[in-house]
Every structure is written in structure tokens, then in C-alpha cells.
C-alpha atoms as a PDB file:
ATOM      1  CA  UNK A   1     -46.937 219.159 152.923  1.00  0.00           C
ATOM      2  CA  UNK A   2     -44.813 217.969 150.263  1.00  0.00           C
ATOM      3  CA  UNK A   3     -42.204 215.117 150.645  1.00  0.00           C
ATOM      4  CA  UNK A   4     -38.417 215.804 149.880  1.00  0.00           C
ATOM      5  CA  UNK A   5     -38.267 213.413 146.814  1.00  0.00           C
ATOM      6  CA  UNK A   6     -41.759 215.138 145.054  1.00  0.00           C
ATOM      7  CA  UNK A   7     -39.962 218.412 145.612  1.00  0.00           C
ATOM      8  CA  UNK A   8     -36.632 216.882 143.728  1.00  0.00           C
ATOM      9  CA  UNK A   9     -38.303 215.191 141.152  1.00  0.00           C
ATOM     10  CA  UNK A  10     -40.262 218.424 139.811  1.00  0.00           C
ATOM     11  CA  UNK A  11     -36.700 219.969 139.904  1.00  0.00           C
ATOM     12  CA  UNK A  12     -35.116 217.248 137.792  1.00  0.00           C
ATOM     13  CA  UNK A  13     -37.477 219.519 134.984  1.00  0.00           C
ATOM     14  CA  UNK A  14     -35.095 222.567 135.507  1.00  0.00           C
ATOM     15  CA  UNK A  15     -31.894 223.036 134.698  1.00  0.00           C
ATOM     16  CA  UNK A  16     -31.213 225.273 137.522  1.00  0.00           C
ATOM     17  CA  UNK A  17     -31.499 222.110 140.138  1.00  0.00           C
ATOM     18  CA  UNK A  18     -29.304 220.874 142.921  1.00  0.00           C
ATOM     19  CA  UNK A  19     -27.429 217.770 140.858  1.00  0.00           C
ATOM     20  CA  UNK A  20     -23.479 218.392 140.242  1.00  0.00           C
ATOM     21  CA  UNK A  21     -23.916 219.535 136.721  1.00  0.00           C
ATOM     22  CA  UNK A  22     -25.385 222.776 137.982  1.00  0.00           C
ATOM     23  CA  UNK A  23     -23.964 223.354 141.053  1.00  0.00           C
ATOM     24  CA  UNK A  24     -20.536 223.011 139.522  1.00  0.00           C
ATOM     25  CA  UNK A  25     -20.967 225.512 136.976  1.00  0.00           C
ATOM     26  CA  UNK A  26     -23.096 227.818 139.765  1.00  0.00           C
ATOM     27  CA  UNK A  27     -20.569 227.290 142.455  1.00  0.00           C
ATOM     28  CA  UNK A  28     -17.374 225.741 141.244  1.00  0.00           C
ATOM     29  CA  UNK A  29     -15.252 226.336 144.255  1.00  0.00           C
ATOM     30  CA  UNK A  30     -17.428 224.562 146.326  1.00  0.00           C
ATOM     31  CA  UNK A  31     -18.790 222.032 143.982  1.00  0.00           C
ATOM     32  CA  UNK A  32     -15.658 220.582 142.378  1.00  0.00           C
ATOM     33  CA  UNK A  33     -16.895 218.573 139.770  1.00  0.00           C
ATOM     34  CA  UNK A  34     -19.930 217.991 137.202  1.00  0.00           C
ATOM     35  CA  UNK A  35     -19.561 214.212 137.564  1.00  0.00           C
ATOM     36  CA  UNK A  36     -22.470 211.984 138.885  1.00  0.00           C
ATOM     37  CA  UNK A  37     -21.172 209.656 141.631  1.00  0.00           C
ATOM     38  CA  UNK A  38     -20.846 207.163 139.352  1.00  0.00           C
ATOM     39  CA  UNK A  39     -18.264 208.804 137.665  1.00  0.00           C
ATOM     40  CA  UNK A  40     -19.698 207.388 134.210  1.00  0.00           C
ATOM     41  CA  UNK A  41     -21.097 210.974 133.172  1.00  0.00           C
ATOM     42  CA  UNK A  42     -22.169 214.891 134.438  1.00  0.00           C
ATOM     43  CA  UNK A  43     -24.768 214.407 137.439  1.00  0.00           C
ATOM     44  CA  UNK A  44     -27.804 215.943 135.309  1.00  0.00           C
ATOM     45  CA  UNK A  45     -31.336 214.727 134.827  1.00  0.00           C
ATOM     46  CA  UNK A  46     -31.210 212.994 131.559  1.00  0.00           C
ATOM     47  CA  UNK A  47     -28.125 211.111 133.099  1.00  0.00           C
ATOM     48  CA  UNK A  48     -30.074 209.973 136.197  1.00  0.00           C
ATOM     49  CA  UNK A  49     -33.034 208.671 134.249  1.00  0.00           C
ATOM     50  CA  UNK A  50     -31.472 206.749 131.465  1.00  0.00           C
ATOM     51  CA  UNK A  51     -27.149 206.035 132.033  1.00  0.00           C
ATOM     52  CA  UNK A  52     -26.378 206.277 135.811  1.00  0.00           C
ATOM     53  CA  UNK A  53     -25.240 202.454 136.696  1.00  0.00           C
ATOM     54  CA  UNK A  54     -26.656 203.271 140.318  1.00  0.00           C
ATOM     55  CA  UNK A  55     -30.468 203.394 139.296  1.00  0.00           C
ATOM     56  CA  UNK A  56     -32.045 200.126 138.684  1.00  0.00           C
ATOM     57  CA  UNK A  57     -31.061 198.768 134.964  1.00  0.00           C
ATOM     58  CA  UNK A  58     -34.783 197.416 134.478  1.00  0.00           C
ATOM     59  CA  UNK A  59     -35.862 201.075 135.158  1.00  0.00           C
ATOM     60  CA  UNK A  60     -32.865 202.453 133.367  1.00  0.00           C
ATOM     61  CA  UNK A  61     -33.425 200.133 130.098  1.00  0.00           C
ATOM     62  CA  UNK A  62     -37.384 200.874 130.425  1.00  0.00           C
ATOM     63  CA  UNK A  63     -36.893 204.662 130.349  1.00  0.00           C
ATOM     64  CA  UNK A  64     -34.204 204.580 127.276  1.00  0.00           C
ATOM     65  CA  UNK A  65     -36.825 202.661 125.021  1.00  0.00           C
ATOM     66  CA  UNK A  66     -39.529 204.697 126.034  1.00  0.00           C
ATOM     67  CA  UNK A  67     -37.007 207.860 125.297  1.00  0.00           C
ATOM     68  CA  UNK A  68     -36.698 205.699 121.623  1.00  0.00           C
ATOM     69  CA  UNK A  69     -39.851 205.127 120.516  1.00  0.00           C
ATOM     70  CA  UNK A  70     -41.866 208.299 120.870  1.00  0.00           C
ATOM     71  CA  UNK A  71     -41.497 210.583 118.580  1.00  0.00           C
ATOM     72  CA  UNK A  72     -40.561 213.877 120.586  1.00  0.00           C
ATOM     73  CA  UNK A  73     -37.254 215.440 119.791  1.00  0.00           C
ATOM     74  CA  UNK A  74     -34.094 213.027 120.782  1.00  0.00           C
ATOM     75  CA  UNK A  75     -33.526 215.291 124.096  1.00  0.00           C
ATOM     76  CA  UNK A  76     -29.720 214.189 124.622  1.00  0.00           C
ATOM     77  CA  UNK A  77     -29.194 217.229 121.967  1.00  0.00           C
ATOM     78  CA  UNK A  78     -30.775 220.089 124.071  1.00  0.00           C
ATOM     79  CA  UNK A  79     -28.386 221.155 126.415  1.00  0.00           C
ATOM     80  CA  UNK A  80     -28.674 221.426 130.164  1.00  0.00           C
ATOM     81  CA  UNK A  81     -28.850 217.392 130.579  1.00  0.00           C
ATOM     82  CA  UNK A  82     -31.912 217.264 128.359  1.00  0.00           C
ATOM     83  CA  UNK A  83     -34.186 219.760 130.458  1.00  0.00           C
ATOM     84  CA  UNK A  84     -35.563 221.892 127.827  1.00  0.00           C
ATOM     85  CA  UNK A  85     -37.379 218.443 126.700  1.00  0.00           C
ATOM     86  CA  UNK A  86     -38.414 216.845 129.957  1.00  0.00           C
ATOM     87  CA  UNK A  87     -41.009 219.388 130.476  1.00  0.00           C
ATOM     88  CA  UNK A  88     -42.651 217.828 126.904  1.00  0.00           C
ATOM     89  CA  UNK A  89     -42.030 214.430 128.260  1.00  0.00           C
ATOM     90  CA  UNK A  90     -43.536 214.775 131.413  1.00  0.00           C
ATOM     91  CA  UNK A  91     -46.663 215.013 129.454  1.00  0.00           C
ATOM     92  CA  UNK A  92     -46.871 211.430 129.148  1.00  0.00           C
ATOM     93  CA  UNK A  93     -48.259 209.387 131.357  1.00  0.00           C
ATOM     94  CA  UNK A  94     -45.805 206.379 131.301  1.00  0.00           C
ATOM     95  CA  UNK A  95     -42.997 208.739 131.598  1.00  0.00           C
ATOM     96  CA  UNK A  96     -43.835 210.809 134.420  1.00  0.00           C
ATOM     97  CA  UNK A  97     -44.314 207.804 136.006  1.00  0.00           C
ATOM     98  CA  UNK A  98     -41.461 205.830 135.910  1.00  0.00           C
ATOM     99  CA  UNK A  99     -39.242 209.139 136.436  1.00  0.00           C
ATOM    100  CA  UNK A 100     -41.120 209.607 139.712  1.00  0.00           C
ATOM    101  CA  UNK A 101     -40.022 205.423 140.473  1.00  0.00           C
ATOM    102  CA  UNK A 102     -36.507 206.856 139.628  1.00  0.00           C
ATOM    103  CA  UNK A 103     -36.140 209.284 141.460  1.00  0.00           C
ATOM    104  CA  UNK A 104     -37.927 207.474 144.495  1.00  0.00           C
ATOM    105  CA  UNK A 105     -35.263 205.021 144.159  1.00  0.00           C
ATOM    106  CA  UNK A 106     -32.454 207.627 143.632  1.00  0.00           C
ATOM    107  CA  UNK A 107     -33.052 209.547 146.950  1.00  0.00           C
ATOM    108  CA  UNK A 108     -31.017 207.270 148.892  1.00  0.00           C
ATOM    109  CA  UNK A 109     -27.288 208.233 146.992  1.00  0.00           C
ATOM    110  CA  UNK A 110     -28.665 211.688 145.655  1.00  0.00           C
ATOM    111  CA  UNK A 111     -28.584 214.898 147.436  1.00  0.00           C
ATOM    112  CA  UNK A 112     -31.608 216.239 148.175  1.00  0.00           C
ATOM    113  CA  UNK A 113     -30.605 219.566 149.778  1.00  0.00           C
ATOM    114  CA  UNK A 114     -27.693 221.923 149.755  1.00  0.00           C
ATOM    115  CA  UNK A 115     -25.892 225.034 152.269  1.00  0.00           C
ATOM    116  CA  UNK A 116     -24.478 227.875 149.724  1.00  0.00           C
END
């Protein structure tokens, strides 16, 4: 069986996933707006892990350095919140961990399932 958050976090590596960015542009009657709850940015997964003021700022601040100093890519140019590049981050150990802390931590203001 696998939990509700390990099911999220593998589809935080997709930009077809259920965060407002998508859904909005999928299904813009009933999803009004791109914005994160935050209101600070579009709800996407580069957003979640590294600017939303509702994750942790430690965590936050921990991912954005890591994001820094390795030399992948700079994934806030590749479209779709930065998906086409998490897949190559995931890779890395320290990463894919502290994403998984993230989005442990997130699953109490983030959807985690949807009705079409």
C-alpha cells in the first residue's frame, strides 16, 4: 500500500499533477486560479520546495542552496514549475530527501486529491 503523501510527492516530478498551476490551466472553470495559497506565486513544484512562506524556512533556505550549488541546469528556466529538471534532481540523494521532508510537511495545507 502506498501512503497519500508518497503518491503526491512522486507527482510533484510531473507537470501534469494536482497543484493549482495545472489544474487551472486543465480546468479553469473549476480551478480559478494558478496561485499557491500563499498567494506569493503559481502553486507548482519548484514553488513548494524553495518560495512558498508556508513550508518551513530552514527547509525552504536548505533546498534553495542545495538548488545553488550543484551544477545541474538552474531549473526556474524550464517551464512547468521546474518539472522537466526535478526528475535530474531527484537523482541526488540529499535532494530527494529533503523534498520528501517537504512534502511530508506540506500535506497538511496541500490538496492531496481532487473530483473532476
Amino acid at each position: 500500500q502506498i501512503a497519500v503523501g508518497t503518491f503526491f510527492f512522486f507527482s510533484l516530478f510531473y507537470p501534469n499533477n494536482i497543484m493549482n498551476e495545472f489544474l487551472h490551466r486543465f480546468k479553469s472553470s473549476k480551478f480559478d486560479s494558478p496561485l499557491c495559497d500563499c498567494r506569493r506565486g503559481a502553486q507548482n513544484s519548484l514553488h513548494l520546495l524553495t518560495d512558498c512562506p508556508d513550508v518551513q524556512a530552514d527547509k525552504r533556505n536548505k533546498m534553495s542552496e542545495l538548488l545553488e550549488r550543484h551544477p545541474f541546469h538552474n531549473i526556474k528556466n524550464q517551464g512547468y514549475g521546474g518539472n522537466s529538471m526535478l526528475i535530474s534532481w531527484s537523482r541526488l540523494r540529499e535532494f530527494f530527501d529533503l523534498a520528501l521532508e517537504i512534502t511530508k510537511d506540506a500535506e497538511e495545507f496541500l490538496r492531496i486529491e481532487i473530483k473532476l
